[in-house]
C-alpha atoms as a PDB file:
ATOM      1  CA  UNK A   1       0.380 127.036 120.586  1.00  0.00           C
ATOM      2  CA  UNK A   2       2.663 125.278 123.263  1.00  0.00           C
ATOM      3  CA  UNK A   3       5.177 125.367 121.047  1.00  0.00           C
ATOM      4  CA  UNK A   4       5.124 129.357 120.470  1.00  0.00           C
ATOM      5  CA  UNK A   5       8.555 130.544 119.093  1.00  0.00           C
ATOM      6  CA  UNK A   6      10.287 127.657 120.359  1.00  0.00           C
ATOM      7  CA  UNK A   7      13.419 126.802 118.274  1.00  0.00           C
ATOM      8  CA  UNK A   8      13.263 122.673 117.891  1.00  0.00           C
ATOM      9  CA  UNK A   9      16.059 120.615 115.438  1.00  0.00           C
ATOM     10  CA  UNK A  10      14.104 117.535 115.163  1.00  0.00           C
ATOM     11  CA  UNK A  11      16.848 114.408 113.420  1.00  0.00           C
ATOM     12  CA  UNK A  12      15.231 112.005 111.466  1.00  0.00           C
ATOM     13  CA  UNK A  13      12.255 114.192 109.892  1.00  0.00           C
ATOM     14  CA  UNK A  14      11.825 113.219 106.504  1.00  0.00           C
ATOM     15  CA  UNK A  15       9.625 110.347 106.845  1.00  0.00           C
ATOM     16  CA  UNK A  16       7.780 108.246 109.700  1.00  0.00           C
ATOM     17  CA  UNK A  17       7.724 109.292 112.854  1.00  0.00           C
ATOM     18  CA  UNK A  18       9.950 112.438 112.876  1.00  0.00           C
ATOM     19  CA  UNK A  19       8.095 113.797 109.769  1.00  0.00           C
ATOM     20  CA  UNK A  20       4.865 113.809 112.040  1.00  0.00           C
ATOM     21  CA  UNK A  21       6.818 115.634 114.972  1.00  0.00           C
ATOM     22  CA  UNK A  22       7.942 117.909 112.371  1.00  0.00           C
ATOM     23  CA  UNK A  23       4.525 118.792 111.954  1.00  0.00           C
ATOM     24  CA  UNK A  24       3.016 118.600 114.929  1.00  0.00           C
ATOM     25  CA  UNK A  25       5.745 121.175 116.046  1.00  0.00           C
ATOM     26  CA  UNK A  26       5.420 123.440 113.286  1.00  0.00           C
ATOM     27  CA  UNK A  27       0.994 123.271 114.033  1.00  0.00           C
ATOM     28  CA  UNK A  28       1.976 124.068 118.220  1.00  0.00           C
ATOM     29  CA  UNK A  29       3.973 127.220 117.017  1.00  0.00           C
ATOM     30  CA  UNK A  30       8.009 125.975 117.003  1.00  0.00           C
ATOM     31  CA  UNK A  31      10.730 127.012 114.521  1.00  0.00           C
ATOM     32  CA  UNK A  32      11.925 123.447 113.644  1.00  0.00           C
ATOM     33  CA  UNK A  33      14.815 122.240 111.456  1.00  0.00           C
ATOM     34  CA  UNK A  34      14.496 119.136 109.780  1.00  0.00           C
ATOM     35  CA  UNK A  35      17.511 116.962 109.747  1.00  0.00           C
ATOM     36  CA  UNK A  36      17.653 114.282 108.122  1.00  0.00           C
ATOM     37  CA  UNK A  37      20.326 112.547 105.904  1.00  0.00           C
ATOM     38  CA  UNK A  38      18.314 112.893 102.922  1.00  0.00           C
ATOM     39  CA  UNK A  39      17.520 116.508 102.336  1.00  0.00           C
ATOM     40  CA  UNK A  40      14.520 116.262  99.045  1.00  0.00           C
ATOM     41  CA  UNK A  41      12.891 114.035 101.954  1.00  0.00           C
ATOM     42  CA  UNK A  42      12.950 117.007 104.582  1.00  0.00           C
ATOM     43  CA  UNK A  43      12.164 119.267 101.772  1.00  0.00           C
ATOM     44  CA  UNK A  44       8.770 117.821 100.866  1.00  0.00           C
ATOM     45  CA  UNK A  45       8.335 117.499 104.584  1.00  0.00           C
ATOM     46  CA  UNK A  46       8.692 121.001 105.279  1.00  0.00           C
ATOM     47  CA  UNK A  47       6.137 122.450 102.545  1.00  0.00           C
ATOM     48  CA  UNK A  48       3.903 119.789 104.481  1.00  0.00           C
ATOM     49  CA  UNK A  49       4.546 122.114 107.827  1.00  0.00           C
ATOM     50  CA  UNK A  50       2.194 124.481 108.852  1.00  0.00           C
ATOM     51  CA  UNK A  51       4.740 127.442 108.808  1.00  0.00           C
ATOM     52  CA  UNK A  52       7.020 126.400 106.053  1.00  0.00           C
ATOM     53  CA  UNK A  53       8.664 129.570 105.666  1.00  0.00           C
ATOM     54  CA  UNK A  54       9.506 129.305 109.709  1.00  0.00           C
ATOM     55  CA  UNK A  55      10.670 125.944 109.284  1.00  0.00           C
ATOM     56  CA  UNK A  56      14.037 124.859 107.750  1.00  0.00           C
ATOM     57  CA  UNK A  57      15.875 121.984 106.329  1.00  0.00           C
ATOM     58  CA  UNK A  58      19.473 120.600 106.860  1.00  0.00           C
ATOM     59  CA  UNK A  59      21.270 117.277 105.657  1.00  0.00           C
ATOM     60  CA  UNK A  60      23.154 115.652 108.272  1.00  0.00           C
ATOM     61  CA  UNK A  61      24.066 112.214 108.828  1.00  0.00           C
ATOM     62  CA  UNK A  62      24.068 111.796 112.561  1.00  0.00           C
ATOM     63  CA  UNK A  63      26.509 108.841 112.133  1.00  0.00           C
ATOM     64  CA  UNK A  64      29.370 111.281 111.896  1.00  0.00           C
ATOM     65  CA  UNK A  65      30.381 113.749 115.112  1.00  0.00           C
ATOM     66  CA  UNK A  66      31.611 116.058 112.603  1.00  0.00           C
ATOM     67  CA  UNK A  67      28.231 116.730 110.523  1.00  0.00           C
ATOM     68  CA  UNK A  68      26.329 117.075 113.844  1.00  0.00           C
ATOM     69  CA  UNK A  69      28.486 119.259 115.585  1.00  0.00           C
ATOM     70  CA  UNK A  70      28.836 121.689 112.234  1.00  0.00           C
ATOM     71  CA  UNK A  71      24.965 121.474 112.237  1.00  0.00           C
ATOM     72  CA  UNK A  72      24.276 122.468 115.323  1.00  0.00           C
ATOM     73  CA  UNK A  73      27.215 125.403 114.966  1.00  0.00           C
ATOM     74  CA  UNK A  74      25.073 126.502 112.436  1.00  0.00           C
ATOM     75  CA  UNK A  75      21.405 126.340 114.602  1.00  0.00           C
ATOM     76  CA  UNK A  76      22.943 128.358 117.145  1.00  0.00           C
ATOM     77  CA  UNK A  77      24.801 130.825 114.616  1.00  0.00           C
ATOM     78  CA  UNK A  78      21.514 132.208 112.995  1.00  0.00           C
ATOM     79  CA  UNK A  79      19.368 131.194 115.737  1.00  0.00           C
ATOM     80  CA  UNK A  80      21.227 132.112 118.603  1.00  0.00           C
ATOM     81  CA  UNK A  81      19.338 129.443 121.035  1.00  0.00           C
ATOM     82  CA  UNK A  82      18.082 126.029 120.687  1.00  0.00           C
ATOM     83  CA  UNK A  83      14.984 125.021 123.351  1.00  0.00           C
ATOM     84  CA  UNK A  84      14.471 121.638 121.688  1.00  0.00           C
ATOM     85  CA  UNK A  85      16.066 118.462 120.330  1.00  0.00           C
ATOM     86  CA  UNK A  86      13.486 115.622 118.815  1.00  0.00           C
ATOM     87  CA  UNK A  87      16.528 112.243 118.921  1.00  0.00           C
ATOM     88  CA  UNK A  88      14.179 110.510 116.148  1.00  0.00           C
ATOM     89  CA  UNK A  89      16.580 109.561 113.463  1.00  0.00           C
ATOM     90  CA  UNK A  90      17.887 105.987 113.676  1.00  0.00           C
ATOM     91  CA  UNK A  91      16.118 102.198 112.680  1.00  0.00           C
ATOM     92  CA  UNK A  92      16.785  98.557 111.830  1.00  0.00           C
ATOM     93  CA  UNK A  93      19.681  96.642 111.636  1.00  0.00           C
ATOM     94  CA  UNK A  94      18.342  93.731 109.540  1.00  0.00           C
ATOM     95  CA  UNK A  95      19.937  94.581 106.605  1.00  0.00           C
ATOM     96  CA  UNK A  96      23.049  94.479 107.758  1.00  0.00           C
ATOM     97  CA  UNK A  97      22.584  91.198 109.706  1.00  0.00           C
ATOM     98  CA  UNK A  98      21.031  92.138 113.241  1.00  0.00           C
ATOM     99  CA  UNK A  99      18.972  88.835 114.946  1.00  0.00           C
ATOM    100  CA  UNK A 100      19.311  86.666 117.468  1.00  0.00           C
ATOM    101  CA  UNK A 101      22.797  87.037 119.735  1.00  0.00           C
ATOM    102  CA  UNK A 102      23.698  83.449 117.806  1.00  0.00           C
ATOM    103  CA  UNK A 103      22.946  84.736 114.599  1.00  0.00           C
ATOM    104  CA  UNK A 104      23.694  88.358 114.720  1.00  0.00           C
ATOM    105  CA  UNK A 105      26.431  89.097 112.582  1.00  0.00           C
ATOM    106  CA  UNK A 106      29.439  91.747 114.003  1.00  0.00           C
ATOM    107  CA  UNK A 107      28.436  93.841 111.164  1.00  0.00           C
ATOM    108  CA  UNK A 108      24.708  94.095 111.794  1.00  0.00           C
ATOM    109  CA  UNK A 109      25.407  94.636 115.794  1.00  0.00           C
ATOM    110  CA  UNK A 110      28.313  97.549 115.239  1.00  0.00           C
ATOM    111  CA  UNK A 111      26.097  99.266 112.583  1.00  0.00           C
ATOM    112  CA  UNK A 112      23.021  99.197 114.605  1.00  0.00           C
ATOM    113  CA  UNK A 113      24.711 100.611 117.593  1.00  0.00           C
ATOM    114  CA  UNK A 114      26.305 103.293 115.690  1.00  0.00           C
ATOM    115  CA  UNK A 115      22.725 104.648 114.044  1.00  0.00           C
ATOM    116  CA  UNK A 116      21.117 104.128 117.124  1.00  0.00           C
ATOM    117  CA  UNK A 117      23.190 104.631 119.950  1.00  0.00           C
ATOM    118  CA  UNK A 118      26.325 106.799 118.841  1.00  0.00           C
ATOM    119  CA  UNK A 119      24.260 109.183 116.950  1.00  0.00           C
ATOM    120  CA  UNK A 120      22.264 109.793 119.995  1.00  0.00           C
ATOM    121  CA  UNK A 121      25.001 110.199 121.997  1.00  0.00           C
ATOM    122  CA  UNK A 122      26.610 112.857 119.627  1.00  0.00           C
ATOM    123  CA  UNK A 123      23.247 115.041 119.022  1.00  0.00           C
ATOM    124  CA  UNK A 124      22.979 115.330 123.120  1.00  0.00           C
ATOM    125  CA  UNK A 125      26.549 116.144 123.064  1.00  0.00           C
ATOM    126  CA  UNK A 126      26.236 118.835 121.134  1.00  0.00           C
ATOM    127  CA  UNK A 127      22.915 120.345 121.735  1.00  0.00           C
ATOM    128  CA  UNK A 128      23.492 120.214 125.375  1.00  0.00           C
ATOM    129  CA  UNK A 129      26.714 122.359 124.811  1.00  0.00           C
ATOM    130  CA  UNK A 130      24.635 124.724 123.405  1.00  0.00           C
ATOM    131  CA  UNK A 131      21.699 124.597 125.802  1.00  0.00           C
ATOM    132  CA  UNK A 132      24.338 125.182 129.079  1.00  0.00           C
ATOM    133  CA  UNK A 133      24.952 128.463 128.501  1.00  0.00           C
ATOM    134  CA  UNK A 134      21.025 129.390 128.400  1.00  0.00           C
ATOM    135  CA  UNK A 135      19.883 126.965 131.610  1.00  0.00           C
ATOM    136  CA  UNK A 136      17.424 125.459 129.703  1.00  0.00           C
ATOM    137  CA  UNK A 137      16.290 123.221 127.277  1.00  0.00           C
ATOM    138  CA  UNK A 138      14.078 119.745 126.492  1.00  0.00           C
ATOM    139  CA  UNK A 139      15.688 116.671 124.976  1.00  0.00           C
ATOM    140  CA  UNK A 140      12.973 114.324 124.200  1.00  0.00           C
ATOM    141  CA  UNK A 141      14.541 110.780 122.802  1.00  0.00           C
ATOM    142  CA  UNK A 142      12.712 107.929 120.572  1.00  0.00           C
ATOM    143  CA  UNK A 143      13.433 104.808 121.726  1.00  0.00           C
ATOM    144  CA  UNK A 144      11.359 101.786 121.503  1.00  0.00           C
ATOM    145  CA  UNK A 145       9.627  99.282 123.209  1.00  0.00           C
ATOM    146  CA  UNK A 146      11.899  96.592 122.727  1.00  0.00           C
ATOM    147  CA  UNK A 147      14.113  98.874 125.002  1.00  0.00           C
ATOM    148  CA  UNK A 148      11.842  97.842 127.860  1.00  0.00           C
ATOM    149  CA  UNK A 149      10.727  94.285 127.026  1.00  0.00           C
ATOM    150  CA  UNK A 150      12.659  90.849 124.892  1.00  0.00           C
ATOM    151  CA  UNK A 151      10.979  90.707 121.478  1.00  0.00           C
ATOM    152  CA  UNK A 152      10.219  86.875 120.818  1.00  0.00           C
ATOM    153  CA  UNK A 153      10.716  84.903 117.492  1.00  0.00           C
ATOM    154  CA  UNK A 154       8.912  87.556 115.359  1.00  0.00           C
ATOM    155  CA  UNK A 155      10.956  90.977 116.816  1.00  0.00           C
ATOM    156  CA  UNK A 156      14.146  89.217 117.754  1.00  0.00           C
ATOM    157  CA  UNK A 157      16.792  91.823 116.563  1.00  0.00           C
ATOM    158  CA  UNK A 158      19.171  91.908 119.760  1.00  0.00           C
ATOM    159  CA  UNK A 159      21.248  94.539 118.470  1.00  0.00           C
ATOM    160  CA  UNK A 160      18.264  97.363 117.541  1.00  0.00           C
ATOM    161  CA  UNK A 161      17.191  96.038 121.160  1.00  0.00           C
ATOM    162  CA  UNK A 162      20.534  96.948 122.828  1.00  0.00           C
ATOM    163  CA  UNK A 163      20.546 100.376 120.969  1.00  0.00           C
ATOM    164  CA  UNK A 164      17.084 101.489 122.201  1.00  0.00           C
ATOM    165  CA  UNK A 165      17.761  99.785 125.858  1.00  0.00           C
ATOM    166  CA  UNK A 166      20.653 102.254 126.377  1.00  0.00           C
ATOM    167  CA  UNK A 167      19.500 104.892 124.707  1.00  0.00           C
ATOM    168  CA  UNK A 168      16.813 104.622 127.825  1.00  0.00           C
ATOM    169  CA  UNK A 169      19.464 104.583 130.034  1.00  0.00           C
ATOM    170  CA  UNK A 170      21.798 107.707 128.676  1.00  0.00           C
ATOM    171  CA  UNK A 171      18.991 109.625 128.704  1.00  0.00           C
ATOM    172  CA  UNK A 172      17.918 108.929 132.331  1.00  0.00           C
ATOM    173  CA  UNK A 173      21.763 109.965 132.909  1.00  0.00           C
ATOM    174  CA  UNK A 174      21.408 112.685 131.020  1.00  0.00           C
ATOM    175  CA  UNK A 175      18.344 114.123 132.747  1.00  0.00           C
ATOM    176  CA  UNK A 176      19.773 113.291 136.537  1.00  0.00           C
ATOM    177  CA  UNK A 177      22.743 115.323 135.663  1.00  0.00           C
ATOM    178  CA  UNK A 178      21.641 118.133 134.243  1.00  0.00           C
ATOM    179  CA  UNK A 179      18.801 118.977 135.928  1.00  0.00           C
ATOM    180  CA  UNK A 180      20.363 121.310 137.932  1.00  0.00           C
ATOM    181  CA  UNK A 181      21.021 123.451 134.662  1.00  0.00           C
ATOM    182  CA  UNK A 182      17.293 123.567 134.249  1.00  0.00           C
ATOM    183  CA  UNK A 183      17.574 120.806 130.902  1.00  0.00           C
ATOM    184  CA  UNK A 184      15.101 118.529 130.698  1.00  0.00           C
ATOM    185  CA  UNK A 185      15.585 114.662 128.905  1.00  0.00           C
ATOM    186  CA  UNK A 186      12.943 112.279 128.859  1.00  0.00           C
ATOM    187  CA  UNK A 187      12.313 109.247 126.395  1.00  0.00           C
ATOM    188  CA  UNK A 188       9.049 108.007 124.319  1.00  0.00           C
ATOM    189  CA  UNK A 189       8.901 104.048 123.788  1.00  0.00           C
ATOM    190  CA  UNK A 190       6.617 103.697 120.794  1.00  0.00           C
ATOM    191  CA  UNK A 191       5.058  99.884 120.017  1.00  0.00           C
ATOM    192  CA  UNK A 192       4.554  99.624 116.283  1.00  0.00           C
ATOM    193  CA  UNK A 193       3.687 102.447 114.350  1.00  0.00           C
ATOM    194  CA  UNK A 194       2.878 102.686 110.943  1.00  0.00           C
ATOM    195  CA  UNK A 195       5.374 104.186 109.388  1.00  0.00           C
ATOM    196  CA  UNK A 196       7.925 103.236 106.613  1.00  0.00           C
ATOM    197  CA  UNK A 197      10.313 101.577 108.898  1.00  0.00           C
ATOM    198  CA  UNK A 198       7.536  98.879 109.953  1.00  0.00           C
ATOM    199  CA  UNK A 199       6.708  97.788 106.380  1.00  0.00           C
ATOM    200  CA  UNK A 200       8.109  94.215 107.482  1.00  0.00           C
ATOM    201  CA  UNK A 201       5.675  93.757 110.323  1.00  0.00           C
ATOM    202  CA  UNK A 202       3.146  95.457 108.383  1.00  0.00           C
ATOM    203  CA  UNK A 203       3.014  93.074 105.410  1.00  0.00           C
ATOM    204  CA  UNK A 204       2.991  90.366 107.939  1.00  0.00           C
ATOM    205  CA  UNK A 205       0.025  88.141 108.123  1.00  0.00           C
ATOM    206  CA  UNK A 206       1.790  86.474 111.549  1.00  0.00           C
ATOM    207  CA  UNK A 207       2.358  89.903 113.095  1.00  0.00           C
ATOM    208  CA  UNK A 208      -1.277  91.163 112.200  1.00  0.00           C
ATOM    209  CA  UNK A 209      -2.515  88.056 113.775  1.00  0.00           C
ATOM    210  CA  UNK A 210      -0.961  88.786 116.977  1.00  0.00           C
ATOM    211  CA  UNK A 211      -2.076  92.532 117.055  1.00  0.00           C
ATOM    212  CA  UNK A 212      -4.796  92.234 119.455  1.00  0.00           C
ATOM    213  CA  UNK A 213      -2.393  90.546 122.014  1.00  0.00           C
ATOM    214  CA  UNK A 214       0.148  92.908 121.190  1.00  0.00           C
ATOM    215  CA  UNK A 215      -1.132  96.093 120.870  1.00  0.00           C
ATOM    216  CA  UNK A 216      -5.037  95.600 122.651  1.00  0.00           C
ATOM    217  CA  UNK A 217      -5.993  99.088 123.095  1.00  0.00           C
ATOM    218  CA  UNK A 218      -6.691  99.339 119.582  1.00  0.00           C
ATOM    219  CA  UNK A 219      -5.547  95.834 117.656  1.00  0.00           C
ATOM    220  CA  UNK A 220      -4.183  97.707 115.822  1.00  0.00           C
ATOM    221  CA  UNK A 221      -0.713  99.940 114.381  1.00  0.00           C
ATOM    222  CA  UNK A 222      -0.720 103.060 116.073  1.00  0.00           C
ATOM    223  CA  UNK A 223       0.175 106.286 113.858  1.00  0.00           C
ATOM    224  CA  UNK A 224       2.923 108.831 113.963  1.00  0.00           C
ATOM    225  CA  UNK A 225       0.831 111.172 115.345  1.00  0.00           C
ATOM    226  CA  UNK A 226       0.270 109.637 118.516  1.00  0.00           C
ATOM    227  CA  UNK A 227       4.363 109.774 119.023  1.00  0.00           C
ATOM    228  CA  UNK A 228       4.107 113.166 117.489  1.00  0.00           C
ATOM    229  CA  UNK A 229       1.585 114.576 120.465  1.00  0.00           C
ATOM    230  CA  UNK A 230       3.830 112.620 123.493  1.00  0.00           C
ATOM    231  CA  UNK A 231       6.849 114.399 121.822  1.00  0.00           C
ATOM    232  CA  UNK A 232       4.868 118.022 122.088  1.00  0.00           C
ATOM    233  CA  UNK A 233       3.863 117.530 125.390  1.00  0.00           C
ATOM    234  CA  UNK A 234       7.642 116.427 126.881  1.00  0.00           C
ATOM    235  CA  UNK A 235       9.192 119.746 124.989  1.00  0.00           C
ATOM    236  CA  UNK A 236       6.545 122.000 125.942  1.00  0.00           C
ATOM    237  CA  UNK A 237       6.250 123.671 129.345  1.00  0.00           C
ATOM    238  CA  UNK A 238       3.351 121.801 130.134  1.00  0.00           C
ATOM    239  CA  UNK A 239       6.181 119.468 131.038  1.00  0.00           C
ATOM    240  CA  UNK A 240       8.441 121.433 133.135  1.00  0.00           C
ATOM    241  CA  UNK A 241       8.520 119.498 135.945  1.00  0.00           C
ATOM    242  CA  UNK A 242       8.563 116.526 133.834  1.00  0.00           C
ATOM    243  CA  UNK A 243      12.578 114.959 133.118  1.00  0.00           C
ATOM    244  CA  UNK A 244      13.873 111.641 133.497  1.00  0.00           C
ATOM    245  CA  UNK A 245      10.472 110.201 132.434  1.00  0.00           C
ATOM    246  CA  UNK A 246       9.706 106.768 130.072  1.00  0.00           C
ATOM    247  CA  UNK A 247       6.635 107.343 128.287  1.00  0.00           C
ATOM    248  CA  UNK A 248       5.092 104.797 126.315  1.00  0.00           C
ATOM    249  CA  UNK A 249       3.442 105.096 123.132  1.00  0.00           C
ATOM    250  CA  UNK A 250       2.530 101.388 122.787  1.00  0.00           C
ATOM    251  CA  UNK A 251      -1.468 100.452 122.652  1.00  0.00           C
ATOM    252  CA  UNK A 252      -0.780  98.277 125.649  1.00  0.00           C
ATOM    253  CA  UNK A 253       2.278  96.747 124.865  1.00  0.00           C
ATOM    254  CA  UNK A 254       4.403  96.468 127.767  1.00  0.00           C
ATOM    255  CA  UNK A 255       1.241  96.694 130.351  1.00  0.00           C
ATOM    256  CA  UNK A 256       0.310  93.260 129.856  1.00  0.00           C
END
């Protein structure tokens, strides 16, 4: 139980990648909330939770300050501490026009940054106001490995890119600063992941192709539970000495 009555908001948990957190969190012994702008998906999530009666669900769209600071108002108000936040919630911009710098329309690159960048920047905000007063706490961020690396022809989307690049970078700042108020920030890079947000690359017959160069440790997508168990470890105390860090989730990806 690393976890053991840890209190955890995890963004993001009704499907993918921060459903699987949720889980994994709820298995190792945490209180988690579910955020996530779609509350039936959190819902079904939570019954899904090992302790659903521990666990809790919220709807807030982490595009807007105001929801996430009245969200985590109400964390601390009937939990009176928060030791964890899971950054999780975000995704593409294609829909809105993200691509190529050429092609990328203004649209597609101010979306993108505000799902993926502002929204991280106002659940830190807020949950580190809350975590000062205690001296401690984990942030653990979801970032990507096209934060690290260029995507070529098949994962050229500059702006989701951009997003997940700084988010690397706020969080380093994040954990050099407040270190010395014993809160901890570190960042997982996942490669692709089966989840609902890689249905694109998944129905791919060019991107499966290329899986064994991509992704050679298995050739193959890895699974939301292999973000889920980095996430664990980085919020646990198995990780106290442990901030700043870029851990990759990635089958290879950016070794090669």
């Amino acid at each position: 139980m690393q976890l053991n009555g840890k209190v955890a908001v995890i963004t993001g948990a009704g499907s993918g990648i921060g459903a699987a957190i949720a889980r994994a969190f709820s298995k190792e012994g945490a209180r988690v909330i579910l955020w996530d702008i779609d509350l039936k998906a959190a819902e079904e999530i939570r019954q899904t939770c090992a302790s659903p009666s521990l666990a809790a669900c919220m709807p807030v769209d982490v595009t807007d300050p105001g929801q996430v600071e009245e969200a985590f108002r109400q964390v601390i108000d009937h939990y009176h501490h928060l030791d964890a936040l899971v950054n999780v919630a975000g995704g593409s911009g294609r829909r809105w026009g993200d691509g190529p710098v050429d092609a990328c329309t203004l649209e597609g690159w101010q979306k993108t940054l505000d799902l993926n960048l502002n929204s991280l920047f106002y659940c830190c905000k807020f949950a580190i106001q809350a975590m000062l007063p205690q001296r401690k706490g984990a942030i653990v961020v979801i970032s990507s490995v096209l934060g690290l690396v260029g995507g070529d022809e098949d994962f050229a989307t500059h702006a989701y890119a951009a997003s997940k690049g700084a988010a690397i970078s706020l969080t380093r700042s994040i954990a050099a600063f407040y270190a010395p108020h014993g809160i901890r920030a570190n960042v997982i890079c996942p490669g692709l992941i089966a989840t609902p947000m890689s249905q694109r690359a998944q129905q791919s017959p060019a991107i499966r192709s290329r899986l064994a160069e991509l992704q050679p440790l298995t050739a193959d997508f890895g699974q939301p539970e292999d973000v889920a168990g980095a996430a664990v470890y980085l919020a646990s105390d198995a990780a106290r000495f442990v901030t700043g860090a870029v851990l990759t989730v990635d089958g290879g990806w950016t070794v090669r």
